[in-house]
Structure formats: C-alpha cells, structure tokens
C-alpha atoms as a PDB file:
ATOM      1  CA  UNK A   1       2.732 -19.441  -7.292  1.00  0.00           C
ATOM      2  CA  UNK A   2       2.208 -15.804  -6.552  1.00  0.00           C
ATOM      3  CA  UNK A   3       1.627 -12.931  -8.945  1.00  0.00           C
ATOM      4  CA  UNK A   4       1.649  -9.151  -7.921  1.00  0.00           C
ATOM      5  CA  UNK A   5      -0.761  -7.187  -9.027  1.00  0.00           C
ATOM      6  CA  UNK A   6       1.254  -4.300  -9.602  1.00  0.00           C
ATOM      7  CA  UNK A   7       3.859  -2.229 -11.687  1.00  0.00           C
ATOM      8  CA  UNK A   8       5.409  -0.464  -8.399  1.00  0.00           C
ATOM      9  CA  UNK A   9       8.284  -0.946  -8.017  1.00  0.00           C
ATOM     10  CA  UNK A  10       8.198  -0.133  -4.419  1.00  0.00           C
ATOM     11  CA  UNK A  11       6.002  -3.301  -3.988  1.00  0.00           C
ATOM     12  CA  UNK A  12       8.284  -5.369  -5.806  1.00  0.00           C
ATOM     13  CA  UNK A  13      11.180  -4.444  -3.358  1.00  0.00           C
ATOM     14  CA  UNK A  14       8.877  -4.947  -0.399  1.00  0.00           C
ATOM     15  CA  UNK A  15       7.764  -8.425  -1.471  1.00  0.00           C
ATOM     16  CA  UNK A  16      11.118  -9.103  -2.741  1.00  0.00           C
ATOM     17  CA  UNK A  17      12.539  -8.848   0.635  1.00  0.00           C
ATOM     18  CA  UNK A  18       9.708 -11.206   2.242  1.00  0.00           C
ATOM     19  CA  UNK A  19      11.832 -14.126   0.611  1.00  0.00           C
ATOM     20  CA  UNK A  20       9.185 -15.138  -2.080  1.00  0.00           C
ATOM     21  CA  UNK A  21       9.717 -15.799  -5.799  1.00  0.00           C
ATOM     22  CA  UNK A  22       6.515 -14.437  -7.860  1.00  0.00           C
ATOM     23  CA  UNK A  23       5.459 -12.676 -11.079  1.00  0.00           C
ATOM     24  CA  UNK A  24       4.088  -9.300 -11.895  1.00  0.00           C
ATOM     25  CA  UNK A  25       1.182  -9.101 -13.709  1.00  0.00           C
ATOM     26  CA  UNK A  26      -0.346  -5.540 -13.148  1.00  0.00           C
ATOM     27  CA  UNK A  27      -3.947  -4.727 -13.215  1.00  0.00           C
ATOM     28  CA  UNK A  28      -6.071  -1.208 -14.396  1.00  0.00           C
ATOM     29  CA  UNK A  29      -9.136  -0.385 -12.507  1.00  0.00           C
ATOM     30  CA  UNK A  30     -11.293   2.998 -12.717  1.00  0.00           C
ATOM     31  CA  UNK A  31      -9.902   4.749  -9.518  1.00  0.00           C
ATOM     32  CA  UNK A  32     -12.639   7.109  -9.426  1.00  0.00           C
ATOM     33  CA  UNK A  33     -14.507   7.131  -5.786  1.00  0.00           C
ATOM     34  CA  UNK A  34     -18.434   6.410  -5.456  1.00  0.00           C
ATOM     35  CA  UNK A  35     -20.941   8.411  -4.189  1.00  0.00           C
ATOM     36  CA  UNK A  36     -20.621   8.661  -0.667  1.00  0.00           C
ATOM     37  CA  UNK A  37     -17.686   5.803  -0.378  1.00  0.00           C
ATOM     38  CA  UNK A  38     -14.723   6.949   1.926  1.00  0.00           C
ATOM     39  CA  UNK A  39     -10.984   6.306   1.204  1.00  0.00           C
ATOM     40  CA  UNK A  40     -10.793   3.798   3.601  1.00  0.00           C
ATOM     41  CA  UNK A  41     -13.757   1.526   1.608  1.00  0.00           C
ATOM     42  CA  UNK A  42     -12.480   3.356  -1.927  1.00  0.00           C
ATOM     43  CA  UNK A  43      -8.763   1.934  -1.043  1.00  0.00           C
ATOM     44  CA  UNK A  44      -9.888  -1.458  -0.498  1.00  0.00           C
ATOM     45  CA  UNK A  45     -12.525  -1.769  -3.040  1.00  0.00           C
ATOM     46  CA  UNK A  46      -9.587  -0.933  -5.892  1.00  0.00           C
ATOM     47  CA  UNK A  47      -7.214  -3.633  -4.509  1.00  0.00           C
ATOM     48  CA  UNK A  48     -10.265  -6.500  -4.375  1.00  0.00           C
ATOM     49  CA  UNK A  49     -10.800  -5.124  -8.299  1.00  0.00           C
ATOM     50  CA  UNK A  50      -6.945  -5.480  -8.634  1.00  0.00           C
ATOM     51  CA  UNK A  51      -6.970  -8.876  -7.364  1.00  0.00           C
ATOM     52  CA  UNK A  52      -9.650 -10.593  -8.912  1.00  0.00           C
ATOM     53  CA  UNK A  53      -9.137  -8.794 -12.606  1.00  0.00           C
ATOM     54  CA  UNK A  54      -5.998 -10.928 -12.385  1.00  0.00           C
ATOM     55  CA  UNK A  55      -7.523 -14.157 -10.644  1.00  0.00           C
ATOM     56  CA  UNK A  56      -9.822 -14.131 -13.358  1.00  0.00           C
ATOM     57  CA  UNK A  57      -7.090 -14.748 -16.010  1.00  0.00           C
ATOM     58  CA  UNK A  58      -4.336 -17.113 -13.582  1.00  0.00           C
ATOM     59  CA  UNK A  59      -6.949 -19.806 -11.695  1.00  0.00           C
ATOM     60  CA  UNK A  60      -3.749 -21.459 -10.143  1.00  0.00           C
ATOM     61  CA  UNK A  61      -2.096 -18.674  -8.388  1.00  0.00           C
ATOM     62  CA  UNK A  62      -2.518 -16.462  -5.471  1.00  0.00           C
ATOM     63  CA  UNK A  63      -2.734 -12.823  -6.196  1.00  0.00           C
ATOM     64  CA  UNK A  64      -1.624 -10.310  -3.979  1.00  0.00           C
ATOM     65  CA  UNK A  65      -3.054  -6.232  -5.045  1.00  0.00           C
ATOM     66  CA  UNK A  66      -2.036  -3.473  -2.959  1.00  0.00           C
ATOM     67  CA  UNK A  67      -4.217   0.393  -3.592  1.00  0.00           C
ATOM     68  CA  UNK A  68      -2.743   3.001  -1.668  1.00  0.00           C
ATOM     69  CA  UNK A  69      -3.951   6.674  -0.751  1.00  0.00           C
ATOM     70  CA  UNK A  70      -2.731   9.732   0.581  1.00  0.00           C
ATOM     71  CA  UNK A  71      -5.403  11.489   2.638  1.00  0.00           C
ATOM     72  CA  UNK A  72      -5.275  15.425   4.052  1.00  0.00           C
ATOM     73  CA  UNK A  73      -8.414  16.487   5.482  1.00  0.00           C
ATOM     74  CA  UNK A  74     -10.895  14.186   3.960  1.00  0.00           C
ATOM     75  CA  UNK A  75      -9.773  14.750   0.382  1.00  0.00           C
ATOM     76  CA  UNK A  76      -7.492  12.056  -2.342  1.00  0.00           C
ATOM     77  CA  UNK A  77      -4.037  13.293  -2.793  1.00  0.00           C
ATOM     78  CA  UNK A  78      -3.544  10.610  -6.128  1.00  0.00           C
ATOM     79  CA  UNK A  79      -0.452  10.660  -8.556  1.00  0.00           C
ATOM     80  CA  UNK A  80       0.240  14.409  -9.337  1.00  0.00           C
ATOM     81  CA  UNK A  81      -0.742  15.042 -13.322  1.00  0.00           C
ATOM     82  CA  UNK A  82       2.851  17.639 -13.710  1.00  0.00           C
ATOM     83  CA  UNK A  83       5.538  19.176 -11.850  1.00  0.00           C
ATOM     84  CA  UNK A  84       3.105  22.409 -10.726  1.00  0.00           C
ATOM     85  CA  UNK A  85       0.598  19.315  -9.151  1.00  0.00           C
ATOM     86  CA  UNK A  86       3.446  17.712  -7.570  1.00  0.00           C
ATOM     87  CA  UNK A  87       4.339  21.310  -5.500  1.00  0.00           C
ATOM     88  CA  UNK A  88       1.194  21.988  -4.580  1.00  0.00           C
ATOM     89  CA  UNK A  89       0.543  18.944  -3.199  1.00  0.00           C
ATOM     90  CA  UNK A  90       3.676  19.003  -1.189  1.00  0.00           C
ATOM     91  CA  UNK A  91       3.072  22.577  -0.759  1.00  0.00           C
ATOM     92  CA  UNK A  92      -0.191  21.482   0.905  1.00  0.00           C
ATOM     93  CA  UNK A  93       1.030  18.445   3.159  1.00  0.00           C
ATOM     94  CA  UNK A  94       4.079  20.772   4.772  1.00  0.00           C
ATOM     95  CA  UNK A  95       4.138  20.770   8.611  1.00  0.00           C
ATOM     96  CA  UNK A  96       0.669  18.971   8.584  1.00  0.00           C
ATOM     97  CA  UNK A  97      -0.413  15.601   9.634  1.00  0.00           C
ATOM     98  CA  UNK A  98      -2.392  13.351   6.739  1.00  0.00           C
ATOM     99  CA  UNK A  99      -3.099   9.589   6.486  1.00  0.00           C
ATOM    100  CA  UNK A 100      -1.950   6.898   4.481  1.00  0.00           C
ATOM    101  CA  UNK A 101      -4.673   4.239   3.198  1.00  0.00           C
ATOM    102  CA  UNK A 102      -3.642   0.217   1.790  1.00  0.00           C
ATOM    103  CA  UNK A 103      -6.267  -1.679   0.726  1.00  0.00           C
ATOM    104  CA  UNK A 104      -4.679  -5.431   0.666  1.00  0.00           C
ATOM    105  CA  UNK A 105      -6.696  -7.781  -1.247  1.00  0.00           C
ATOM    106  CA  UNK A 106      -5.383 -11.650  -1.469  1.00  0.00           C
ATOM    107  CA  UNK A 107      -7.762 -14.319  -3.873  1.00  0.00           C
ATOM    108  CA  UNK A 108      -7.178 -17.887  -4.036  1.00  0.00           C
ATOM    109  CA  UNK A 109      -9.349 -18.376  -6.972  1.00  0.00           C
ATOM    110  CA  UNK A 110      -8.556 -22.844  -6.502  1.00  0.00           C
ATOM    111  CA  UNK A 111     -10.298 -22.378  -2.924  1.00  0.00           C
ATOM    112  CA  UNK A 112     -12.593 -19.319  -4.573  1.00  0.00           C
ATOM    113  CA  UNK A 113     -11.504 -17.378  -1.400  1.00  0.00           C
ATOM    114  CA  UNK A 114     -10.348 -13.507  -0.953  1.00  0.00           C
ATOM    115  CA  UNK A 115      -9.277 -11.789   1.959  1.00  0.00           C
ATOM    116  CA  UNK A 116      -9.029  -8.171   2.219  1.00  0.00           C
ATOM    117  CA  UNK A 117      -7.611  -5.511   4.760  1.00  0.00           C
ATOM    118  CA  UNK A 118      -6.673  -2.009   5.241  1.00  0.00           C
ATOM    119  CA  UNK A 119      -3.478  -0.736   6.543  1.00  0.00           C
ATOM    120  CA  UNK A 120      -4.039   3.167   7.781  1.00  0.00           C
ATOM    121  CA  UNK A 121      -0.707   4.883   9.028  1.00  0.00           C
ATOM    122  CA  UNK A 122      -0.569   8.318  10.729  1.00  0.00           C
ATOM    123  CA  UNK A 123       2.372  10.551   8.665  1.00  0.00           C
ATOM    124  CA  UNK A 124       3.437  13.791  10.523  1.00  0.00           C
ATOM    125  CA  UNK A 125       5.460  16.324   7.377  1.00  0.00           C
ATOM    126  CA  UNK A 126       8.254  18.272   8.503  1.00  0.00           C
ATOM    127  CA  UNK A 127       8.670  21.998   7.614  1.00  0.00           C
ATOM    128  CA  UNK A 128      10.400  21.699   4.370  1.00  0.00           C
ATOM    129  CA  UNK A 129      10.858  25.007   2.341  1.00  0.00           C
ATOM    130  CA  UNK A 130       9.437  26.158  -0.726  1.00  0.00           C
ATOM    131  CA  UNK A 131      13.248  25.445  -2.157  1.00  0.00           C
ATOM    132  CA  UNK A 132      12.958  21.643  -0.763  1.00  0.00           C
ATOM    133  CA  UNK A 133      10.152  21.332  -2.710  1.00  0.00           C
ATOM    134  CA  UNK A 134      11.262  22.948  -6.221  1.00  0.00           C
ATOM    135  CA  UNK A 135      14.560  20.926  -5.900  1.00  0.00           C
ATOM    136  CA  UNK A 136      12.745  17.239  -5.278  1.00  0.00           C
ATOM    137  CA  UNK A 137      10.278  17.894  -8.225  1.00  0.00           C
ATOM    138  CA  UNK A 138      12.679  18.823  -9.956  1.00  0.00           C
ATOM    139  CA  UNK A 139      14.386  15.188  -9.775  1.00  0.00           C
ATOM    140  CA  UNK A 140      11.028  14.166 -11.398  1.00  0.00           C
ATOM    141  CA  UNK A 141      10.774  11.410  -8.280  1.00  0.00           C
ATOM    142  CA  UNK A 142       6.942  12.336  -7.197  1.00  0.00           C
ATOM    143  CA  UNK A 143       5.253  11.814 -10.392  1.00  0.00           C
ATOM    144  CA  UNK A 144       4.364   8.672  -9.887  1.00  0.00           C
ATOM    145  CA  UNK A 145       3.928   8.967  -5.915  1.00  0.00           C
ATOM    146  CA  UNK A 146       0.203   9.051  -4.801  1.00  0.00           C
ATOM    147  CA  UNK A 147       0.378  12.798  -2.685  1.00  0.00           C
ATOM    148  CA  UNK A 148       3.573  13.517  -4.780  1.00  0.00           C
ATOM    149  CA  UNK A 149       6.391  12.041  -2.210  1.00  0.00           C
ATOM    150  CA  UNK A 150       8.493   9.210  -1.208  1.00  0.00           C
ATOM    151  CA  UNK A 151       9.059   8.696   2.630  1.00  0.00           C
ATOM    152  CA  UNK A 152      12.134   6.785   1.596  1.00  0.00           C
ATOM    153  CA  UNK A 153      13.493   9.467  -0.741  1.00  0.00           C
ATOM    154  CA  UNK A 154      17.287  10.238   1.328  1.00  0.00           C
ATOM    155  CA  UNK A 155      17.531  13.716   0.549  1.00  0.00           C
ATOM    156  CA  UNK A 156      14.157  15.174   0.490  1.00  0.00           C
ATOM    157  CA  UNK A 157      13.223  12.710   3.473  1.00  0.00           C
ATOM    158  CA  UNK A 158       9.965  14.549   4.000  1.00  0.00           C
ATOM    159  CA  UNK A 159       8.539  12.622   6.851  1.00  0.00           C
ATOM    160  CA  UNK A 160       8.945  13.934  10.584  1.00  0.00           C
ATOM    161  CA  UNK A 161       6.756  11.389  12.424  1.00  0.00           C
ATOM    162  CA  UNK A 162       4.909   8.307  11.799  1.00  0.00           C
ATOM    163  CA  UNK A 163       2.239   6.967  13.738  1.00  0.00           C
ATOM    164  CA  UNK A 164       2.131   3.073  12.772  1.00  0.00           C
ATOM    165  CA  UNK A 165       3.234   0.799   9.811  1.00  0.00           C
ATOM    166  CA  UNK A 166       6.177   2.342   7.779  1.00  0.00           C
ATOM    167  CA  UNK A 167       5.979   0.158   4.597  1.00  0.00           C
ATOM    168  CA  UNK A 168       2.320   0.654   4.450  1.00  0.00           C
ATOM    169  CA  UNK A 169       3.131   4.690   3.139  1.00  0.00           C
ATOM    170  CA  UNK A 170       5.873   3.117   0.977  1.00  0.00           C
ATOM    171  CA  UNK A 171       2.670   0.982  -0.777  1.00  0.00           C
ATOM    172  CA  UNK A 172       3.039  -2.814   0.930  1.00  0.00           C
ATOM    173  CA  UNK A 173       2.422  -3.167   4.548  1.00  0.00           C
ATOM    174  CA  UNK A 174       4.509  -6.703   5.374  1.00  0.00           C
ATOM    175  CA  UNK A 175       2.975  -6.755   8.874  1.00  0.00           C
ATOM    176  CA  UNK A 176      -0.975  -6.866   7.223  1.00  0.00           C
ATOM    177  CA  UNK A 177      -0.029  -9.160   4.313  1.00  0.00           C
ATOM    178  CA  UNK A 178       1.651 -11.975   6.198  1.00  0.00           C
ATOM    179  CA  UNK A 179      -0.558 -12.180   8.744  1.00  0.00           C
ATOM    180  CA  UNK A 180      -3.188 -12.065   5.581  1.00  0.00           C
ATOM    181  CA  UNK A 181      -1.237 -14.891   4.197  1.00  0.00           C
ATOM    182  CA  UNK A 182      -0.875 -16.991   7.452  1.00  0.00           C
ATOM    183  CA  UNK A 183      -4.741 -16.892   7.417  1.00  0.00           C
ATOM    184  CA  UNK A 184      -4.914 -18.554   4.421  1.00  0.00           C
ATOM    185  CA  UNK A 185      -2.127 -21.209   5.517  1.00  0.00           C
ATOM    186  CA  UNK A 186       0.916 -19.299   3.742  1.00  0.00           C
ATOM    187  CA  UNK A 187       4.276 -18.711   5.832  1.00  0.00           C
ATOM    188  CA  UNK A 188       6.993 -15.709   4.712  1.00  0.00           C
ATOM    189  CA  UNK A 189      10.397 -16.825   3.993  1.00  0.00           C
ATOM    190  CA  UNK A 190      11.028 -13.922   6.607  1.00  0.00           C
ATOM    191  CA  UNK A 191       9.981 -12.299   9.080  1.00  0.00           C
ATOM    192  CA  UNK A 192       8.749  -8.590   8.628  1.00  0.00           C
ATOM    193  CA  UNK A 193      11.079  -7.398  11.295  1.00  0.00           C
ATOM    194  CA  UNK A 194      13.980  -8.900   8.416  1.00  0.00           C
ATOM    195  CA  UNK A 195      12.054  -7.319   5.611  1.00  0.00           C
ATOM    196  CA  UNK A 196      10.562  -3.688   6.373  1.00  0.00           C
ATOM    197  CA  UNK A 197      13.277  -1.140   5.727  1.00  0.00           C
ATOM    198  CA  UNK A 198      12.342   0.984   9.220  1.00  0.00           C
ATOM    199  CA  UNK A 199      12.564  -1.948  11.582  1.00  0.00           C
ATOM    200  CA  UNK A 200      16.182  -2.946   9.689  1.00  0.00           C
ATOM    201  CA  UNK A 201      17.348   0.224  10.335  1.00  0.00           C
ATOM    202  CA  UNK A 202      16.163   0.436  13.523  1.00  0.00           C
ATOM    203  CA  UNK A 203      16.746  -2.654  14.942  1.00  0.00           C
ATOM    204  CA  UNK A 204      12.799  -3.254  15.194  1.00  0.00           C
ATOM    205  CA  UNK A 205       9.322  -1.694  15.019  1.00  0.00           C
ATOM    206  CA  UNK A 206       7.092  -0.675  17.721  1.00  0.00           C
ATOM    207  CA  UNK A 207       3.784  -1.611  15.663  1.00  0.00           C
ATOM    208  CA  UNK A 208       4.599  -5.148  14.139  1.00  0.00           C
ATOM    209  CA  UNK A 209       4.106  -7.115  17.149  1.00  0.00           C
ATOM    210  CA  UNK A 210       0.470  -5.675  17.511  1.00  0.00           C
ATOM    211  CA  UNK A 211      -0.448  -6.026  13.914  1.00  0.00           C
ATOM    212  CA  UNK A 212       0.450  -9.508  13.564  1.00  0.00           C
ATOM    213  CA  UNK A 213      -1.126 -10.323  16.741  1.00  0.00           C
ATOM    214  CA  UNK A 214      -4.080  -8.609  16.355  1.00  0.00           C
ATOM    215  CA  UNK A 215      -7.368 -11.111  16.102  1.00  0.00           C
ATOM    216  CA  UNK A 216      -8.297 -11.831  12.784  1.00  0.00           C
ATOM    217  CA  UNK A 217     -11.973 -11.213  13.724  1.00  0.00           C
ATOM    218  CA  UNK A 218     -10.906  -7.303  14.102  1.00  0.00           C
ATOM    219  CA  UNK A 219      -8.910  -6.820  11.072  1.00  0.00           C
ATOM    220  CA  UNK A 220     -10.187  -9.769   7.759  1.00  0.00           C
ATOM    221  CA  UNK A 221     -12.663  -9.248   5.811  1.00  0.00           C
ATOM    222  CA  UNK A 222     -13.472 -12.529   4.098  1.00  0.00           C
ATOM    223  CA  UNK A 223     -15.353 -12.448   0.552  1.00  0.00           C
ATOM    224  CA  UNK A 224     -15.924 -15.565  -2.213  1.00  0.00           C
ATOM    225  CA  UNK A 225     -13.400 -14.860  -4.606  1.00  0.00           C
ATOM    226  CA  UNK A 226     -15.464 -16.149  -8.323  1.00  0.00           C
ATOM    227  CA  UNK A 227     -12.888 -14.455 -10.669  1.00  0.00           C
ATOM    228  CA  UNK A 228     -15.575 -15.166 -13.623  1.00  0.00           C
ATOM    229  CA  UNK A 229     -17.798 -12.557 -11.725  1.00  0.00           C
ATOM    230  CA  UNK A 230     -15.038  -9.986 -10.476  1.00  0.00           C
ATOM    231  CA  UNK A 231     -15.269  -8.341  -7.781  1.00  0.00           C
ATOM    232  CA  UNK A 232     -18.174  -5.892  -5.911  1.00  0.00           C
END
C-alpha cells in the first residue's frame, strides 16, 4: 500500500498517472527555515518530516511526501497570503530565471528505511505584462501555488524555458521518485515518459534518461526511518 503525503492535487494527478492505486493522508509540518539551512536542505528536511509524521501512524505502508520551493535569488517564494502577494511575486519572477526545489522523502517504516532526494529544475519566466498578471490572480489559481503560479496553467502559461525536470515545478518529479522506488525494489505501472505531461506532449524528455540513470551513490540519501522518533 501507498499513502501520499499530501493534499495537492497536482501530486495526486502526477502519481495518478504512474499507474498506482494509493491513499492520501496529508501531513502539517512547521515550514519555517533554520538558521543557516538552505532551500535545498530546508526542501528536503520538510518532506522527511512529511513522511515519517505519517509512517508513524500507518507501519504497513510506504509513504511518499513531496516539499516544493520556488527560489529567486536566494530567497523562499512560499504560497502567496492574498491577491496583492500573489502579483508581486509574479511581478518579481517576470523575465527572470529562479529555481524550483522537491524534496522527495520515501519511508518503509516494516524495513525502518527512508530514502530522500532533491529534484532542482532551472525555470526561465517570459515577459508577461502587468495585465497578464492582474487577469491570472484574478482567477484566484496562484493562491495555493508556492511563488504564486502554475507552469501548467493554459492561458497564463508563464514559463518560457526550463532547464530540467518539468513535473518537478508542477510538485512530483516521476523521474526522481521511481528511480527512488526502484531502489527500494518498487516498479511503476508506467513509465515516466507515459506519465509526465511535457514528455506526452512532446513525444519525450531530454532529462529523464539521465535522471533515472544517474548512480544512486550521486543522488540517495539513505536514513533509518523509526517513525516512533520522527524525523531529524
């Protein structure tokens, strides 16, 4: 059995289209950063907290948490708090290049195992005018976006470029969690290439094929998963 350890929606789809069957049972963690801890270590950290605060209630499942983060010139672009938020945050990312952070976090809590990962994708913004942005608010769509925006939203479509994994900016990189999941001995129904919106549309993806085959000494990071400790 699987469980997601999240409400989004987006994550659903994405998992959805893998081919698996699995629950949702989503998990609150404090999302505030450290002292001194980057958004690459702050993305990961919340989706091993994700994980294992629902590991510690399901021993017989694997949980799969996902934390992702929008990142323009060092600084957290979360989940805008209103509509002014949501411009200015668009208002800052126009014609600009930022990064997109998943943490990926997968516990076994029978074999007391987690694995976690980060998926880090490049995201060029077109020039979009100040109209652009008042009309998309307006359909109340980035309120619940971390940096206020969709890349899959048809009409805004604010995205000019992407450098790496597509469905890690919509919040699930397929390419990082099944080879995650083939790690621990789990196959996809499907193939990413059948799953991930971009490579369906465009008849592939130039990054899968190096993420799936990249070593697992480069990319896991292995931790004992006790869900009756949580996580650190």
């Amino acid at each position: 059995m699987i469980l997601l350890a999240s409400a989004s929606p987006r994550r659903h789809e994405l998992l959805e289209a893998l081919g698996f069957r699995f629950a949702v049972m989503p998990a609150e963690a404090d999302e505030s950063s450290r002292p001194g801890e980057a958004p690459a270590e702050l993305a990961v950290r919340l989706a091993a907290t994700k994980a294992m605060a629902v590991a510690g209630t399901q021993h017989d499942a694997l949980v799969v948490a996902a934390d992702t983060l929008v990142v323009l010139d060092g600084d957290i672009l979360g989940k805008p708090a209103d509509a002014d938020d949501a411009a200015g945050m668009l208002g800052r990312l126009r014609a600009r290049e930022h990064q997109v952070m998943t943490g990926l976090a997968l516990v076994d809590p029978a074999a007391g195992r987690m694995l976690m990962q980060l998926a880090t994708t490049g995201v060029a913004m077109r020039s979009y005018s100040q109209a652009e942005i008042d009309a998309y608010v307006a359909t109340g769509d980035p309120l619940d976006k971390a940096g206020a925006y969709a890349i899959q939203h048809a009409v805004f479509a604010p995205v000019s470029r992407l450098e790496d994994c597509y469905a890690n900016v919509v919040g699930l990189p397929l390419c990082h969690l099944v080879r995650g999941l083939r790690l621990l001995g789990i196959e996809a129904p499907r193939h990413p290439l059948e799953a991930c919106p971009y490579a369906v549309e465009h008849g592939g993806c130039p990054w899968s094929e190096p993420i799936l085959d990249e070593p697992a000494a480069r990319w896991a990071r292995h931790h004992p998963a006790d869900p009756a400790d949580g996580a650190s």
